[in-house]
C-alpha atoms as a PDB file:
ATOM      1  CA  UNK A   1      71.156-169.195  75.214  1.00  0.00           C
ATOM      2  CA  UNK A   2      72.638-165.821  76.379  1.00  0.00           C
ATOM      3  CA  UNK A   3      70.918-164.271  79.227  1.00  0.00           C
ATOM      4  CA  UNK A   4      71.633-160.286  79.918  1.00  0.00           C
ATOM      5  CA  UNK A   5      70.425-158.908  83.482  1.00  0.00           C
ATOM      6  CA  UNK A   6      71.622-156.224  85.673  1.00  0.00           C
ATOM      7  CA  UNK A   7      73.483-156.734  89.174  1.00  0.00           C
ATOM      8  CA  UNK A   8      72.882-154.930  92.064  1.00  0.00           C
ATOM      9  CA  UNK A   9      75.663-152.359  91.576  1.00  0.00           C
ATOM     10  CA  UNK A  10      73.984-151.506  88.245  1.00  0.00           C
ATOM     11  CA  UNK A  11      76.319-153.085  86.046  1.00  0.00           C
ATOM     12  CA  UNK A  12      74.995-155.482  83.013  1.00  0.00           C
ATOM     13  CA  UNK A  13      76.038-158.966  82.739  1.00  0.00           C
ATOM     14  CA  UNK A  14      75.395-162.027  80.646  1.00  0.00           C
ATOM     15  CA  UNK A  15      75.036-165.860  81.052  1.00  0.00           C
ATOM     16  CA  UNK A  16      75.340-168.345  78.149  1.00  0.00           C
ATOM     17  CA  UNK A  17      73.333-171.423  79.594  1.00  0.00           C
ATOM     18  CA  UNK A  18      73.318-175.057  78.178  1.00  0.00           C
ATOM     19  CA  UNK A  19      70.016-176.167  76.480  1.00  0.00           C
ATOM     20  CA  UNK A  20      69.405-177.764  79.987  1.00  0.00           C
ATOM     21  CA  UNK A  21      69.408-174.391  81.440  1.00  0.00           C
ATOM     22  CA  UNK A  22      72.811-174.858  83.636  1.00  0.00           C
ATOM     23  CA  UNK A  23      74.655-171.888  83.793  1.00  0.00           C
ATOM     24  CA  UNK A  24      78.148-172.709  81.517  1.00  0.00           C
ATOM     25  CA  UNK A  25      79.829-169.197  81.932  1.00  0.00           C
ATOM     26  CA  UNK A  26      79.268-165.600  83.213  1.00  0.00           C
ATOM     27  CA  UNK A  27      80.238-162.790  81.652  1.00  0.00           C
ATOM     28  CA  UNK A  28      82.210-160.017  83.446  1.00  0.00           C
ATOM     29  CA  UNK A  29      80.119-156.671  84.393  1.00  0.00           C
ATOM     30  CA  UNK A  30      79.672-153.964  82.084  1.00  0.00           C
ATOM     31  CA  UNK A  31      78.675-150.509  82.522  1.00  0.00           C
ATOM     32  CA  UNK A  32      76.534-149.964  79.275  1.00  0.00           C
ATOM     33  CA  UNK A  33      74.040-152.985  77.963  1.00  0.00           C
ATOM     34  CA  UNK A  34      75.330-152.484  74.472  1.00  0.00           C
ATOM     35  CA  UNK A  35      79.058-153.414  75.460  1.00  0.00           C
ATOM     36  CA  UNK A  36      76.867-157.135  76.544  1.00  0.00           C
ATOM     37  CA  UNK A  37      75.378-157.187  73.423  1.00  0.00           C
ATOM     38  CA  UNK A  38      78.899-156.468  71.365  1.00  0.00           C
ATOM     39  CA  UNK A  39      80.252-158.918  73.273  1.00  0.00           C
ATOM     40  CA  UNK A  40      77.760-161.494  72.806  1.00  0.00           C
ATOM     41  CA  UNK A  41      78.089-160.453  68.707  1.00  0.00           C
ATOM     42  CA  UNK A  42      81.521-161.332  69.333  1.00  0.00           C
ATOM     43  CA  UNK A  43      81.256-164.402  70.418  1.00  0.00           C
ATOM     44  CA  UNK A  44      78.314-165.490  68.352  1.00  0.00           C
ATOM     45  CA  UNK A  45      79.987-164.314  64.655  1.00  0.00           C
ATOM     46  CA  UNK A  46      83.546-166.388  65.625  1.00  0.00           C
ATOM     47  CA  UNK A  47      84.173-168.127  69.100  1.00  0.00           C
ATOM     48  CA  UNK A  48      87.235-169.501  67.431  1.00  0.00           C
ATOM     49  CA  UNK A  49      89.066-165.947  67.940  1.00  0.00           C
ATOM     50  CA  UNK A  50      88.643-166.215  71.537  1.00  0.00           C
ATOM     51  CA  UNK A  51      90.541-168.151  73.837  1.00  0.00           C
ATOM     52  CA  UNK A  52      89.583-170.568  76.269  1.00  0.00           C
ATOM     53  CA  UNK A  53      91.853-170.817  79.003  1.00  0.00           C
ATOM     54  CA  UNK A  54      91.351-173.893  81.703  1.00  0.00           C
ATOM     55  CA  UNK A  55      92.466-173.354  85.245  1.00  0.00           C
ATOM     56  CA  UNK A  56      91.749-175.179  88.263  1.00  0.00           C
ATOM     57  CA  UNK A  57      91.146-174.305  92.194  1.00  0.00           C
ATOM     58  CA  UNK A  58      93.149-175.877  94.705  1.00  0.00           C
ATOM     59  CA  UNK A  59      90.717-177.994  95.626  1.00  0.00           C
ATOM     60  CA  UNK A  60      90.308-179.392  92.454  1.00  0.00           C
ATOM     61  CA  UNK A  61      87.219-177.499  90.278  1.00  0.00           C
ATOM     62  CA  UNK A  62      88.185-177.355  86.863  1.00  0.00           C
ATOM     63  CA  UNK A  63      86.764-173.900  85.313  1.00  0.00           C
ATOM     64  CA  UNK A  64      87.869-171.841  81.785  1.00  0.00           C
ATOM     65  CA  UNK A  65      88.206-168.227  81.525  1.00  0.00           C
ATOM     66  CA  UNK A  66      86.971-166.897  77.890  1.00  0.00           C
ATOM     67  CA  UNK A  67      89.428-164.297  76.646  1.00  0.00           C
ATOM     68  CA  UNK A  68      90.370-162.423  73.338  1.00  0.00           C
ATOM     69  CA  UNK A  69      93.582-160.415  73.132  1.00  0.00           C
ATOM     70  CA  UNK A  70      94.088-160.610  76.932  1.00  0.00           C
ATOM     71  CA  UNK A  71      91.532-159.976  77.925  1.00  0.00           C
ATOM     72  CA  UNK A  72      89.218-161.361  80.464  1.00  0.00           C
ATOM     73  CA  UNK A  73      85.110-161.662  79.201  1.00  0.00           C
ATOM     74  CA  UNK A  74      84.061-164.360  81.013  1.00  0.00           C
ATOM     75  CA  UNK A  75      84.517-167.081  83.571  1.00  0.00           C
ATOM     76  CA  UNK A  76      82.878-170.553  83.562  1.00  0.00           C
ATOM     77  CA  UNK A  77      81.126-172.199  86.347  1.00  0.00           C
ATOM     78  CA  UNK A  78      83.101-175.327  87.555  1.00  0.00           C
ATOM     79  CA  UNK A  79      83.358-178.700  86.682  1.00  0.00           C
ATOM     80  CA  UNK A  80      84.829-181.838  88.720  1.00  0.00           C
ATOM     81  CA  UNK A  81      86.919-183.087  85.979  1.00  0.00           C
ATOM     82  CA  UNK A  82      88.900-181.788  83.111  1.00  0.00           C
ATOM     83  CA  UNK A  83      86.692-184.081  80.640  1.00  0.00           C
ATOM     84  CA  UNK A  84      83.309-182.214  81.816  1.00  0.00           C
ATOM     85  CA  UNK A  85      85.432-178.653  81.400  1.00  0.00           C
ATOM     86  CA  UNK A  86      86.122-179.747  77.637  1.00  0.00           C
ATOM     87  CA  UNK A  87      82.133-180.992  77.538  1.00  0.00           C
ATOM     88  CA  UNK A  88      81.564-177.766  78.444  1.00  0.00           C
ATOM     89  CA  UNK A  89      83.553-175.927  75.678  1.00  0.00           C
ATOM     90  CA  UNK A  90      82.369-178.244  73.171  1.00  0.00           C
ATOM     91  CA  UNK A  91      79.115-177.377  74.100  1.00  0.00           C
ATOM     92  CA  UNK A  92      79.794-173.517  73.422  1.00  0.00           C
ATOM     93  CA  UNK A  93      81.444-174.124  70.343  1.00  0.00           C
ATOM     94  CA  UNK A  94      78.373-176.211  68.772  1.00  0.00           C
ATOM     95  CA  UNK A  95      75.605-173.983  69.988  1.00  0.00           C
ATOM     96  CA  UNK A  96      76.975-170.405  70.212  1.00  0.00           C
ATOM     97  CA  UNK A  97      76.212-169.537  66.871  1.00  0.00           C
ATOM     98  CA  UNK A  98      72.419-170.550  66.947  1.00  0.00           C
ATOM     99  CA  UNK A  99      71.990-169.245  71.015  1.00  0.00           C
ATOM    100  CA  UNK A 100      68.825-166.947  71.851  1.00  0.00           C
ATOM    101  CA  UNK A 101      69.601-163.752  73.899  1.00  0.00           C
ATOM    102  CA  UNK A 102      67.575-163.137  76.191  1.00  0.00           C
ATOM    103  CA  UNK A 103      67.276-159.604  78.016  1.00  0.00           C
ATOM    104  CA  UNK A 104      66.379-159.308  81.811  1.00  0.00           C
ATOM    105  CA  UNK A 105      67.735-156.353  82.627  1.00  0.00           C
ATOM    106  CA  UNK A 106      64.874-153.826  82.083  1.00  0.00           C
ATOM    107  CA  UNK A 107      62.678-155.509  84.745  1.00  0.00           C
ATOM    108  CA  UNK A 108      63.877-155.011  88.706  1.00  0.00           C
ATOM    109  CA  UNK A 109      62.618-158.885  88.728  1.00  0.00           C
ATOM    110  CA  UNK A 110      61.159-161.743  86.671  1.00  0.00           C
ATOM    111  CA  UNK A 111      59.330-162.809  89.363  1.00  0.00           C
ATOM    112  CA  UNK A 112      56.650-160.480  91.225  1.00  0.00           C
ATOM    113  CA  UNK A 113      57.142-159.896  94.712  1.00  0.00           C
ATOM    114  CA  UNK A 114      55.503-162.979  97.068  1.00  0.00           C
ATOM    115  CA  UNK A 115      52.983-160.317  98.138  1.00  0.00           C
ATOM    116  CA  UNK A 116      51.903-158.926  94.586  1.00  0.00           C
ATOM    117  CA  UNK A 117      50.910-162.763  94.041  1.00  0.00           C
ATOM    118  CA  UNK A 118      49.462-163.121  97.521  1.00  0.00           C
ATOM    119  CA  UNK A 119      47.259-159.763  96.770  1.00  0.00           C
ATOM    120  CA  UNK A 120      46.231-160.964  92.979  1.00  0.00           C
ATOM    121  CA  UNK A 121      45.480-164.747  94.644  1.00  0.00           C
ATOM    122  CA  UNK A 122      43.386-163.225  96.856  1.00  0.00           C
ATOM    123  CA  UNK A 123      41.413-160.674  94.540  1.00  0.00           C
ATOM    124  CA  UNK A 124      40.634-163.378  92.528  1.00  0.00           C
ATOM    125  CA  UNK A 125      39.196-165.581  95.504  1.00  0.00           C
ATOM    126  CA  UNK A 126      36.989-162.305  96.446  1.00  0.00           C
END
């Protein structure tokens, strides 16, 4: 699934997570949610027209950059082999085109603040 929340400089942002929930890639920042959400479309009507370009660190993570024309979308978590980095892209390529989108970015948090729960805990004990 594709996952859209905001960063603390404001910018929007996107993950596209495995069915397991671990983080495959993250999209670069955008100023606008709808440049997310074209991207995503992107991606979603033909991954074959982008480009996935492997790389590795120098200490031996394996990790892809997503591209299309040049240009830089996305960068993928890292892997300890080059055979998990293509599991990884296979994945992408099977499941894109049926992947939820979900949008955190309206919210400050998912979560409530610790106290908010502490509060409503102890309301409800009163």
């Amino acid at each position: 699934m594709f996952v859209i929340s905001k960063r603390n400089n404001g910018d929007y942002k996107f993950v596209f997570t495995s069915r397991k929930g671990k983080t495959i890639f993250t999209s670069i920042g955008c100023k606008q949610k709808s440049d997310c959400q074209k991207i995503i479309e992107a991606i979603t009507e033909d991954v074959h027209k982008f480009t996935f370009r492997k790389n590795a660190t120098p200490s031996g993570k394996h990790f892809f950059r997503l591209s299309i024309g040049g240009l830089v979308l996305a960068t993928s978590r890292k892997y300890s082999t080059p055979l998990m980095l293509q599991k990884g892209i296979d994945e992408i390529i099977k499941y894109v085109i049926t992947a939820e989108i979900l949008d955190f970015s309206e919210g400050e948090s998912i979560f409530p603040p610790e106290e908010e729960v502490f509060l409503s805990e102890e309301a409800k004990a009163s």
